[in-house]
C-alpha atoms as a PDB file:
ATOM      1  CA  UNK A   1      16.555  12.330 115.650  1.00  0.00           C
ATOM      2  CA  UNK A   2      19.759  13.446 116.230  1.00  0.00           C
ATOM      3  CA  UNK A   3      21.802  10.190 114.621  1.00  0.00           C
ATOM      4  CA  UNK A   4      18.906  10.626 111.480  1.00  0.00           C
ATOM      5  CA  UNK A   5      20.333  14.024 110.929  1.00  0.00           C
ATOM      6  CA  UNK A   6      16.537  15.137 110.383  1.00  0.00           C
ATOM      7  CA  UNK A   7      14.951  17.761 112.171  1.00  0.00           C
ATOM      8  CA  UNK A   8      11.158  17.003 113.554  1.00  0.00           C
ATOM      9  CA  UNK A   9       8.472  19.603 112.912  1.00  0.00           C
ATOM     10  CA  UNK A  10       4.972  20.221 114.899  1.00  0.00           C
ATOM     11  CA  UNK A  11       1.511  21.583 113.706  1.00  0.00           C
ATOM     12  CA  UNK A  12      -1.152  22.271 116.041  1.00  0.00           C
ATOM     13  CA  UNK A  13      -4.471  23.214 115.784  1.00  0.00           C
ATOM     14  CA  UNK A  14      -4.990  23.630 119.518  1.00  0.00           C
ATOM     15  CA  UNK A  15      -3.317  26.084 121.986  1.00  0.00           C
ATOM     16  CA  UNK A  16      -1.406  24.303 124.827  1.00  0.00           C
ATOM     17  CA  UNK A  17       1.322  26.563 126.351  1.00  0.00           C
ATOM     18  CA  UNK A  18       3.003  23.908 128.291  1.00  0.00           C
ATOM     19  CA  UNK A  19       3.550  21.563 125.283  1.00  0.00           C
ATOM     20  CA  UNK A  20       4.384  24.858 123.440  1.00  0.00           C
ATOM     21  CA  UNK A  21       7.066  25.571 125.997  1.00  0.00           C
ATOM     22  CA  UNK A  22       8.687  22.182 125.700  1.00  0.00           C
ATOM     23  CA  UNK A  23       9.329  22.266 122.110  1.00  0.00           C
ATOM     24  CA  UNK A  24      10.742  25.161 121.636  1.00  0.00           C
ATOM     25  CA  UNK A  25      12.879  24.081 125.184  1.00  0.00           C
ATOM     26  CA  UNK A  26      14.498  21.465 122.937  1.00  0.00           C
ATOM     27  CA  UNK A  27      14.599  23.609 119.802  1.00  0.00           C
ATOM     28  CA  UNK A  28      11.889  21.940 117.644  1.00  0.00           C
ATOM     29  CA  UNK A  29      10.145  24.405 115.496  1.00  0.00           C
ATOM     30  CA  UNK A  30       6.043  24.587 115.987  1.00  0.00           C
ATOM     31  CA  UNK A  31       4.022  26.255 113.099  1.00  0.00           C
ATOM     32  CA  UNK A  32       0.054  26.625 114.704  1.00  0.00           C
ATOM     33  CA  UNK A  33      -2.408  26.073 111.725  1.00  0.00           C
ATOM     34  CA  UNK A  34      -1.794  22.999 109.284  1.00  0.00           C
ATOM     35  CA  UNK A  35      -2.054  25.550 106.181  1.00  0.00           C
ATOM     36  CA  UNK A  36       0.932  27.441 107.906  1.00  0.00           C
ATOM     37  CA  UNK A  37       2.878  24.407 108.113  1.00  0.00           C
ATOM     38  CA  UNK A  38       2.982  22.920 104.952  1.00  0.00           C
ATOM     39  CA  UNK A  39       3.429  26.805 103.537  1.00  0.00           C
ATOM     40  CA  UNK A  40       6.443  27.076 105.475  1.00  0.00           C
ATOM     41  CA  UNK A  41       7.955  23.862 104.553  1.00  0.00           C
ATOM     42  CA  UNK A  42       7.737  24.267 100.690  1.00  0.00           C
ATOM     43  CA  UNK A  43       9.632  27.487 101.389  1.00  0.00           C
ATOM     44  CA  UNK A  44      12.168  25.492 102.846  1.00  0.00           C
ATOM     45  CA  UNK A  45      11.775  22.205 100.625  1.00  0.00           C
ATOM     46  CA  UNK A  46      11.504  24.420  97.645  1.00  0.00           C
ATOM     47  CA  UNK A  47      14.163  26.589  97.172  1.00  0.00           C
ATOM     48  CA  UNK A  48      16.731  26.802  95.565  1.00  0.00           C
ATOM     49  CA  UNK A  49      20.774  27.273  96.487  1.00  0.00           C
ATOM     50  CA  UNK A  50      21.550  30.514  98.687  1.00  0.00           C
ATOM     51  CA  UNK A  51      24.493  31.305  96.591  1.00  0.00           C
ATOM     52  CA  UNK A  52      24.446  30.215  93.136  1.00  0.00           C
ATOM     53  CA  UNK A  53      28.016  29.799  91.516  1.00  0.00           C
ATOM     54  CA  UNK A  54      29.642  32.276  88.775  1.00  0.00           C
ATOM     55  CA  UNK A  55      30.359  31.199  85.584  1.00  0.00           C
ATOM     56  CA  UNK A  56      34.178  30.539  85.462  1.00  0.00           C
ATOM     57  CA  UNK A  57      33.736  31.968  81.655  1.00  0.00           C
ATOM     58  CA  UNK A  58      32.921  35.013  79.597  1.00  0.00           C
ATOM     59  CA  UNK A  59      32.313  36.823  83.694  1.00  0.00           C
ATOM     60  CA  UNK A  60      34.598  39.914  82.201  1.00  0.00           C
ATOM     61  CA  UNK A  61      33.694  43.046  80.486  1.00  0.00           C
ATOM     62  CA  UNK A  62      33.378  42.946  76.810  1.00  0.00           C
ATOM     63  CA  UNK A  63      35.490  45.737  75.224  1.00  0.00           C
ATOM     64  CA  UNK A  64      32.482  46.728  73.073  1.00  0.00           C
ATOM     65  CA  UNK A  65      32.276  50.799  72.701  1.00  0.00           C
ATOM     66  CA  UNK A  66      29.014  52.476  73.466  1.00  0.00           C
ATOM     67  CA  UNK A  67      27.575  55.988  72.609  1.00  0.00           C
ATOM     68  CA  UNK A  68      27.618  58.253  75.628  1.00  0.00           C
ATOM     69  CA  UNK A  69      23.896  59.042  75.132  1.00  0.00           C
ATOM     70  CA  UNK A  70      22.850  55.692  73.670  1.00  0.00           C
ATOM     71  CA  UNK A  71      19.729  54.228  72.437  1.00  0.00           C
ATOM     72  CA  UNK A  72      17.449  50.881  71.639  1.00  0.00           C
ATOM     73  CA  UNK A  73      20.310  50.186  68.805  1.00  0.00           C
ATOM     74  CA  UNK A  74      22.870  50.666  71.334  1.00  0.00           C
ATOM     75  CA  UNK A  75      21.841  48.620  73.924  1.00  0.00           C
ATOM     76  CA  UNK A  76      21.248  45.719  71.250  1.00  0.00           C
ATOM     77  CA  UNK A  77      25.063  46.227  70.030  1.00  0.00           C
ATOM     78  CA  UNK A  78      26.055  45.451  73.488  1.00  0.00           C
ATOM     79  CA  UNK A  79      23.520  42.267  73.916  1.00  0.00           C
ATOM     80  CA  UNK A  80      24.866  40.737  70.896  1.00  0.00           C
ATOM     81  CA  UNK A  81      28.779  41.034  72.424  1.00  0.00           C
ATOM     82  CA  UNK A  82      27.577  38.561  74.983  1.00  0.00           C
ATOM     83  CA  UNK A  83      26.133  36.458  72.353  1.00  0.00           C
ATOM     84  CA  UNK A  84      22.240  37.152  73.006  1.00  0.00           C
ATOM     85  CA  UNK A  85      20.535  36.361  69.804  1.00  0.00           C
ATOM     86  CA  UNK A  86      18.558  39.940  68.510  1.00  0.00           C
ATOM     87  CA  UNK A  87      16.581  40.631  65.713  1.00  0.00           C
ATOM     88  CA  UNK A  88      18.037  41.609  61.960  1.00  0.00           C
ATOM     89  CA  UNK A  89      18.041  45.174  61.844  1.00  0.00           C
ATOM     90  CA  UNK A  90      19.876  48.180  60.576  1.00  0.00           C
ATOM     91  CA  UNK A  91      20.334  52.099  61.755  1.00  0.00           C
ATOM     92  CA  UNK A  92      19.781  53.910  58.754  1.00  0.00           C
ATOM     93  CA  UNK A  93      20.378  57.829  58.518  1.00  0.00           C
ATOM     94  CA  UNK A  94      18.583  58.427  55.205  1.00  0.00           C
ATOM     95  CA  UNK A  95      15.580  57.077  53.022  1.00  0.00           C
ATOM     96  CA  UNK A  96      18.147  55.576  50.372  1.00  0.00           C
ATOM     97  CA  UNK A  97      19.808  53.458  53.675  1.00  0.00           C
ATOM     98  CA  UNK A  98      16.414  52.705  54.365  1.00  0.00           C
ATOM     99  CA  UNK A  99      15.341  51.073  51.093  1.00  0.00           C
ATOM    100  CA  UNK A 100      18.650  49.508  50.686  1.00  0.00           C
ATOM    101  CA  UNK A 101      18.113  47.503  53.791  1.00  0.00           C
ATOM    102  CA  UNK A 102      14.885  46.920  54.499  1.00  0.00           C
ATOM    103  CA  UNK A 103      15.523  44.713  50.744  1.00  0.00           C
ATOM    104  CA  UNK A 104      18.151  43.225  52.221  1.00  0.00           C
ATOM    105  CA  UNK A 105      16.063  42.202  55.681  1.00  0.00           C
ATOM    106  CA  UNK A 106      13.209  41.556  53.572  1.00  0.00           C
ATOM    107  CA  UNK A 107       9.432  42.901  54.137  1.00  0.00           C
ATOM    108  CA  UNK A 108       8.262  43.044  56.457  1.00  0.00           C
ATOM    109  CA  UNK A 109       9.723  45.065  58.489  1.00  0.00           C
ATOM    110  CA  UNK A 110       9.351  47.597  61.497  1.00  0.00           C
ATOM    111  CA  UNK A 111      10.710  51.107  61.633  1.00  0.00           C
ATOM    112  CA  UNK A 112      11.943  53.025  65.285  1.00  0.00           C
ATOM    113  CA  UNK A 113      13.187  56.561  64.886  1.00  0.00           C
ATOM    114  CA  UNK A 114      16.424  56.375  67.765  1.00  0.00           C
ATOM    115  CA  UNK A 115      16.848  59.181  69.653  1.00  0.00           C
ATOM    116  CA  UNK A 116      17.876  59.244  73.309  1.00  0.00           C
ATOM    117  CA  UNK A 117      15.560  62.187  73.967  1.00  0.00           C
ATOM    118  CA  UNK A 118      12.380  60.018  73.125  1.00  0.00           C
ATOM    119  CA  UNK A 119      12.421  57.266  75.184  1.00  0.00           C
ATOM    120  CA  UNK A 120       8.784  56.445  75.062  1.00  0.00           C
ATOM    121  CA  UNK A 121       8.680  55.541  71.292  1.00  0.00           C
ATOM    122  CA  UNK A 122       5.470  54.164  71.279  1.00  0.00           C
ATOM    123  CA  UNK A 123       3.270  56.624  72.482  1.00  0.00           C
ATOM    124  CA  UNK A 124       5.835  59.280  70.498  1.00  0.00           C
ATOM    125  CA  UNK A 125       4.143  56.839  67.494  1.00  0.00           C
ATOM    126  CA  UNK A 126       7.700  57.142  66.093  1.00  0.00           C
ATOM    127  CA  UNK A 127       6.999  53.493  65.038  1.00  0.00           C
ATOM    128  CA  UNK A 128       5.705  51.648  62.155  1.00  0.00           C
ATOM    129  CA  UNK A 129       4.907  48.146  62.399  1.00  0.00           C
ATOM    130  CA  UNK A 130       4.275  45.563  59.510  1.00  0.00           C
ATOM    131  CA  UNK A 131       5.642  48.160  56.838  1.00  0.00           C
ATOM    132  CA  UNK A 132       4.852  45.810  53.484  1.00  0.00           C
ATOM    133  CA  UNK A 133       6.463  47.309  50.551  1.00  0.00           C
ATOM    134  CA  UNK A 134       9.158  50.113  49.391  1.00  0.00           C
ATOM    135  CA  UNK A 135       6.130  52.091  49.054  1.00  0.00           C
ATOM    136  CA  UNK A 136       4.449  51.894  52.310  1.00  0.00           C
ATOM    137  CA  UNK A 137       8.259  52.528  53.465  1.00  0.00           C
ATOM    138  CA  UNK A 138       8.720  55.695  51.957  1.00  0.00           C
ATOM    139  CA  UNK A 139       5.546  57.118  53.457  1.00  0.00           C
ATOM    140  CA  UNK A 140       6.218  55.705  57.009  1.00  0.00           C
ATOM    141  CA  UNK A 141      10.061  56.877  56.767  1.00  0.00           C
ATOM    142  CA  UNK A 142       8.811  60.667  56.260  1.00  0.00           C
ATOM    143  CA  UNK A 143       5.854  60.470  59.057  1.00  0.00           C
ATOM    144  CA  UNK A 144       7.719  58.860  62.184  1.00  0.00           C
ATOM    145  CA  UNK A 145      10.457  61.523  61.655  1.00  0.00           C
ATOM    146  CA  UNK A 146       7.682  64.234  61.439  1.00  0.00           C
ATOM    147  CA  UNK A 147       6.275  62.677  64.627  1.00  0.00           C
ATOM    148  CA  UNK A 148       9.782  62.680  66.438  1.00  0.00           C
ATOM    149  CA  UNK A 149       9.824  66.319  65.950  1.00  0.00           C
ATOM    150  CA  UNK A 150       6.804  67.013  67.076  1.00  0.00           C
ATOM    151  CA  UNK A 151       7.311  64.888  70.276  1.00  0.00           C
ATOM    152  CA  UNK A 152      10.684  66.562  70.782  1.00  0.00           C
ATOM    153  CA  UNK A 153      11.728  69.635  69.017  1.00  0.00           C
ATOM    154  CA  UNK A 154      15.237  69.718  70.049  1.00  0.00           C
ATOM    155  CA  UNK A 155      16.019  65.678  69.564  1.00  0.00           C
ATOM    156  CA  UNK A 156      18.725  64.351  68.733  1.00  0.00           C
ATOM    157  CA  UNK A 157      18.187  61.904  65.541  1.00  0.00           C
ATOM    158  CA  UNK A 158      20.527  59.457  65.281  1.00  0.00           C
ATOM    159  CA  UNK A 159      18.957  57.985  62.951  1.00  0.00           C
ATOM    160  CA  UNK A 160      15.694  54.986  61.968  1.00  0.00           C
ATOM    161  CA  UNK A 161      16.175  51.385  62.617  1.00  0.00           C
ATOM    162  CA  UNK A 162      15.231  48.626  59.899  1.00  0.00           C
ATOM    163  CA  UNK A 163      14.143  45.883  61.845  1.00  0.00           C
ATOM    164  CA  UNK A 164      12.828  42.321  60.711  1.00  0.00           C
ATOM    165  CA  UNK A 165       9.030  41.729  61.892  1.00  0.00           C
ATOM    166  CA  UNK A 166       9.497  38.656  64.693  1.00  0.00           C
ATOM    167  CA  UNK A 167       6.073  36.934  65.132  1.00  0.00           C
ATOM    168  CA  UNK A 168       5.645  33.012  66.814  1.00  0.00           C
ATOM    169  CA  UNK A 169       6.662  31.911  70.007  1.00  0.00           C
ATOM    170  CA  UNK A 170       5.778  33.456  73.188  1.00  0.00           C
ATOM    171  CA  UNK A 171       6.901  37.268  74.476  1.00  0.00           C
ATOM    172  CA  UNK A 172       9.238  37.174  77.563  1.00  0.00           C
ATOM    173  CA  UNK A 173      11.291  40.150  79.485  1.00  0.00           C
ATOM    174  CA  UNK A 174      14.664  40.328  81.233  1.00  0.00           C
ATOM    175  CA  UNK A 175      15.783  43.148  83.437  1.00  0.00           C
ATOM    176  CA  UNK A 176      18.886  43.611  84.731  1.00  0.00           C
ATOM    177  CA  UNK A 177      19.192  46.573  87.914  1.00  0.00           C
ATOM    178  CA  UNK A 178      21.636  47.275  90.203  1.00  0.00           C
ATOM    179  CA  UNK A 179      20.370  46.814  93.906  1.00  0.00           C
ATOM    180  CA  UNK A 180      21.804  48.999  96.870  1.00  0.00           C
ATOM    181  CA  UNK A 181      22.196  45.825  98.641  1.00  0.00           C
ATOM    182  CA  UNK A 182      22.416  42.952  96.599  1.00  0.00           C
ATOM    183  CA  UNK A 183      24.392  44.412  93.852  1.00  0.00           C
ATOM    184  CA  UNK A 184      23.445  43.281  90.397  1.00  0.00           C
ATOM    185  CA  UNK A 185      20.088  41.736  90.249  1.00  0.00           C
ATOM    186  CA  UNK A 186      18.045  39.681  86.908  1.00  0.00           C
ATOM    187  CA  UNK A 187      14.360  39.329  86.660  1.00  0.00           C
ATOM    188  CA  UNK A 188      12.661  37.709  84.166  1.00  0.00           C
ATOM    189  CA  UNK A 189       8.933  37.073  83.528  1.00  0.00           C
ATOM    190  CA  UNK A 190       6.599  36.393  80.539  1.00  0.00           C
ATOM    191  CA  UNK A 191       5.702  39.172  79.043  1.00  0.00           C
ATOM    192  CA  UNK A 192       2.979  40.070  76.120  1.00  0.00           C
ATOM    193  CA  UNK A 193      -0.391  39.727  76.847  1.00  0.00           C
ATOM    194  CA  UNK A 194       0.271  36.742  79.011  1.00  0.00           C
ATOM    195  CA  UNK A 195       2.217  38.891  80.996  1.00  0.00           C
ATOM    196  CA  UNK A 196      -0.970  40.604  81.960  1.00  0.00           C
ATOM    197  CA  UNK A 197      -2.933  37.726  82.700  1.00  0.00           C
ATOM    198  CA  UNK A 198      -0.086  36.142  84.992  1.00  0.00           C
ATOM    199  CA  UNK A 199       1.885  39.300  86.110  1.00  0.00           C
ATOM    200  CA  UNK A 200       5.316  37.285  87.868  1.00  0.00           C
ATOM    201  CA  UNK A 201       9.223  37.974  88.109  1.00  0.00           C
ATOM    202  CA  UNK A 202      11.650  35.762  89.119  1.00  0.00           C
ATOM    203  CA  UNK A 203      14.683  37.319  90.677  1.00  0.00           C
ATOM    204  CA  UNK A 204      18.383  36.105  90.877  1.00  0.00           C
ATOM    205  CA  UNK A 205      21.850  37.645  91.996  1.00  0.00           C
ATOM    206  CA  UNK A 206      23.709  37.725  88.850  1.00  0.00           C
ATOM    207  CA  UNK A 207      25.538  36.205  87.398  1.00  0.00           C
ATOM    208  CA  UNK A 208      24.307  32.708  87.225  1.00  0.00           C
ATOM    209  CA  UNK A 209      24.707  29.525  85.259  1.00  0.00           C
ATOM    210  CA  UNK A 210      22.877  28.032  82.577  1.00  0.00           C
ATOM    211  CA  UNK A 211      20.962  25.559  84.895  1.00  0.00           C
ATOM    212  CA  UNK A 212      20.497  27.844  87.363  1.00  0.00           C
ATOM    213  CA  UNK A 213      18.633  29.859  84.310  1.00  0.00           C
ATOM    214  CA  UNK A 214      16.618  27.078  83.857  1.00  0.00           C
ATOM    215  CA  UNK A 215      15.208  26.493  87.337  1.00  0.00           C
ATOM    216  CA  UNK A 216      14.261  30.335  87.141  1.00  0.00           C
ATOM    217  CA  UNK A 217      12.265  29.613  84.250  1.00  0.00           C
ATOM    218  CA  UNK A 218      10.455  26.563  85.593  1.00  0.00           C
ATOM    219  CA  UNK A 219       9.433  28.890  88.720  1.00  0.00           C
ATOM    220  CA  UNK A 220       7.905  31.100  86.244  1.00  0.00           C
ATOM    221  CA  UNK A 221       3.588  31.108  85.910  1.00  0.00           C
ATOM    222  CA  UNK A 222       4.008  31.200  82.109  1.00  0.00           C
ATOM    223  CA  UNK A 223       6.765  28.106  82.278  1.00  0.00           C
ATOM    224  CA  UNK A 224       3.673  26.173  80.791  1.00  0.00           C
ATOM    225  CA  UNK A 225       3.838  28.276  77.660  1.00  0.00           C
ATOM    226  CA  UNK A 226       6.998  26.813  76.509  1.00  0.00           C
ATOM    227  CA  UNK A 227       5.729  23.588  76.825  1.00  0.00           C
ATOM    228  CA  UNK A 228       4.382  21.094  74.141  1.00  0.00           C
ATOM    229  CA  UNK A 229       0.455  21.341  74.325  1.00  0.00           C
ATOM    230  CA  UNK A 230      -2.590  21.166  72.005  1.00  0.00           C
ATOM    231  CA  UNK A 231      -1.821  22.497  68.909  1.00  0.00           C
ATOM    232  CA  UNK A 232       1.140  23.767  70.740  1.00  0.00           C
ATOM    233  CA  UNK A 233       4.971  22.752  69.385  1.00  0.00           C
ATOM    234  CA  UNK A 234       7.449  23.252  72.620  1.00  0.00           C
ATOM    235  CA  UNK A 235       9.514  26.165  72.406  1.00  0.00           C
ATOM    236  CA  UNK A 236      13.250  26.555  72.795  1.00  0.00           C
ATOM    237  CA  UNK A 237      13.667  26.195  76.593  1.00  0.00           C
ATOM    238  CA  UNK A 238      17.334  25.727  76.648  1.00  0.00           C
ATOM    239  CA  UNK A 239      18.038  28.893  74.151  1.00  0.00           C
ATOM    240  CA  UNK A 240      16.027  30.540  76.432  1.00  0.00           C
ATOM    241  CA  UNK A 241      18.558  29.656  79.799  1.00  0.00           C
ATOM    242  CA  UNK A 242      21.780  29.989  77.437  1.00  0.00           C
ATOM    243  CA  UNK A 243      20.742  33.590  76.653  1.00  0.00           C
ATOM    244  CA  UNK A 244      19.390  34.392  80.115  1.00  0.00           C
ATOM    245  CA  UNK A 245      22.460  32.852  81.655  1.00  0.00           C
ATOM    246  CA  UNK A 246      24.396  35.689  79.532  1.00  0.00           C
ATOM    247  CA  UNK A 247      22.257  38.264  79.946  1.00  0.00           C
ATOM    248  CA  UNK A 248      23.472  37.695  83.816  1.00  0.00           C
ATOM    249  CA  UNK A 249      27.114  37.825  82.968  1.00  0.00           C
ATOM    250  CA  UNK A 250      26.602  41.171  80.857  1.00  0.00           C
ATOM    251  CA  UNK A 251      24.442  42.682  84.296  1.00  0.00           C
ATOM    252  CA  UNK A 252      27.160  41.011  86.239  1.00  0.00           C
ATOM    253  CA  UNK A 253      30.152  42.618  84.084  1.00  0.00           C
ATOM    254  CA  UNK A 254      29.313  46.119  82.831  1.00  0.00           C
ATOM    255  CA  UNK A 255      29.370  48.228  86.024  1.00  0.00           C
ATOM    256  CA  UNK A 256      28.635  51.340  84.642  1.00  0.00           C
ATOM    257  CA  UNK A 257      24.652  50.024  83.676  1.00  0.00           C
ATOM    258  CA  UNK A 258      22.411  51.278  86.159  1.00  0.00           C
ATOM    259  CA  UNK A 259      19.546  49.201  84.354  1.00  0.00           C
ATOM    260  CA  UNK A 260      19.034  46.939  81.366  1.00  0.00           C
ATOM    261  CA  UNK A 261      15.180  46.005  80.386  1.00  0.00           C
ATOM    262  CA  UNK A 262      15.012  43.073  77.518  1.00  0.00           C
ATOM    263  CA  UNK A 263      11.212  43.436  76.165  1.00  0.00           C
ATOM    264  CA  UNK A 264      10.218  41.470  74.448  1.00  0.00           C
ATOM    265  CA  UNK A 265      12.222  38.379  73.930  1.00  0.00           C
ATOM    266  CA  UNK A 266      10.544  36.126  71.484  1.00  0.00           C
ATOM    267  CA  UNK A 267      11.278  32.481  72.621  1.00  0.00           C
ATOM    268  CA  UNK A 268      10.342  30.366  69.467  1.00  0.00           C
ATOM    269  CA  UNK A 269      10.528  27.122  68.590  1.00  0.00           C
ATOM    270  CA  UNK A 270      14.326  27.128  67.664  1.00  0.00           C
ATOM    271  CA  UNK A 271      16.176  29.993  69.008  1.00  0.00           C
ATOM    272  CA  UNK A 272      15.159  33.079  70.842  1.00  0.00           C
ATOM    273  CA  UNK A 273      15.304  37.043  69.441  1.00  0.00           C
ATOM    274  CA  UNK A 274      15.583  40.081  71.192  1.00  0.00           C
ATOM    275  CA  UNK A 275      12.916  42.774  69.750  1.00  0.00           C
ATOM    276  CA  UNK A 276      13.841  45.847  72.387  1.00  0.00           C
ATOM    277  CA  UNK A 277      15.631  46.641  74.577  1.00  0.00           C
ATOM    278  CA  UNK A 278      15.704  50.164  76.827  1.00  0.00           C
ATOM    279  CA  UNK A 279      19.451  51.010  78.914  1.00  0.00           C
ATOM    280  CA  UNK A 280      20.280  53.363  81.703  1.00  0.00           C
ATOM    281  CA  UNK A 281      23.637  54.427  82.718  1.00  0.00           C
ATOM    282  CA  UNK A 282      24.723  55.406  86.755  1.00  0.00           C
ATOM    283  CA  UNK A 283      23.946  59.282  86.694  1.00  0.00           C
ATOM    284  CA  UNK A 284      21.378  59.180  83.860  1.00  0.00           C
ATOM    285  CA  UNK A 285      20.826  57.546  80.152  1.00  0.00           C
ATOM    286  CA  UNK A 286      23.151  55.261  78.817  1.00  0.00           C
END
């Protein structure tokens, strides 16, 4: 054994202390229970690298400013300075804006009032989804700014976002959080519906390469999603790594985020978008 380089396990069902006593004497691991055994050696046999190496590129901070209070918009800006793919959108500050770009997005679209004082937007109901025409615009405009005020008297409005409507593909999440021991620390998981159905995260020391991003995603329960299946076109795998990859080097780079959540990311067929995003600072709201 010792010229094979290979390292001889035992499984017993039965209890012998003497034969017990002479394996571990010459420091050959016993697991009782044949279940045990084989769980402990895909453990072993199934993991990955300990340490997984840092990008020799874009591993700096970007020089991209941020608000001191910011919001969903904000944390977007700074995605798309590490070149994560988000969703066409535009902070407007008054109907007019509003009109102007929705036209230019095109219909339909989705309206967010931003304000750091409402983070929970959606049960604020300072959102409008699938907002058809100028028309249905104007009314939804006026209500989810009436709504902000009633959530939050005193909010600050910066102002609505204009974003495109992203629907295909499958909903995924990345979160970024600083770890007292680990330091900086990416999960992602599927998210959407499926996310309730096969509730996962896979977890990696940032930052990390492109094919480490990819092994993540194969250990992921909803990896079969973004497969070819019946009446079921494969989805953009490797967009998916690129952008998670980054999204490692940003958690990895900007010190000063306490905690970055990505939800959802829509992983189509070509390309990926980010829909929303929610960022913390060290010492409060970023």
């Amino acid at each position: 054994m010792e010229q094979s380089g290979r390292l001889p396990v035992f499984s017993s069902l039965a209890d012998n202390a003497l034969f017990e006593e002479q394996l571990y004497s010459a420091k050959i691991p016993l697991i009782p229970g044949i279940r045990r055994c084989f769980n402990a050696l895909q453990l072993v046999f199934g993991s990955g690298p300990a340490v997984c190496p840092a990008p020799s590129e874009g591993a700096h901070p970007t020089k991209c400013p941020l608000h001191p209070r910011p919001t969903e918009y904000d944390a977007k800006v700074l995605l798309r300075a590490y070149d994560i793919p988000v969703a066409r959108e535009a902070l407007c500050h008054s109907l007019p804006e509003a009109l102007t770009a929705a036209e230019t997005i095109g219909y339909p679209i989705a309206l967010k009032v931003m304000s750091p004082s409402i983070l929970r937007k959606t049960e604020a109901r300072v959102i409008a989804l699938d907002v058809q025409n100028e028309e249905e615009l104007k009314n939804a405009y006026g209500r989810t700014l009436e709504k902000a005020r009633i959530a939050n008297p005193f909010a600050r409005i910066r102002g609505v976002l204009v974003q495109e409507m992203v629907h295909g593909g499958t909903e995924w999440r990345m979160e970024y959080r600083k770890d007292p021991r680990f330091g900086p620390v990416v999960e992602m998981s599927i998210s959407g519906i499926f996310g309730e159905i096969f509730p996962d995260g896979v977890l990696r020391a940032a930052p990390f390469d492109t094919d480490e991003a990819l092994r993540m995603i194969k250990e992921s329960k909803g990896y079969p999603l973004l497969l070819a299946g019946w009446r079921r076109e494969r989805l953009d795998v490797e967009a998916f790594a690129s952008s998670l990859a980054a999204f490692s080097r940003l958690a990895y780079c900007e010190t000063e985020i306490a905690r970055l959540d990505v939800n959802p990311v829509f992983v189509n067929r070509i390309g990926v978008l980010v829909v929303d995003a929610f960022i913390e600072r060290r010492g409060g709201i970023r």
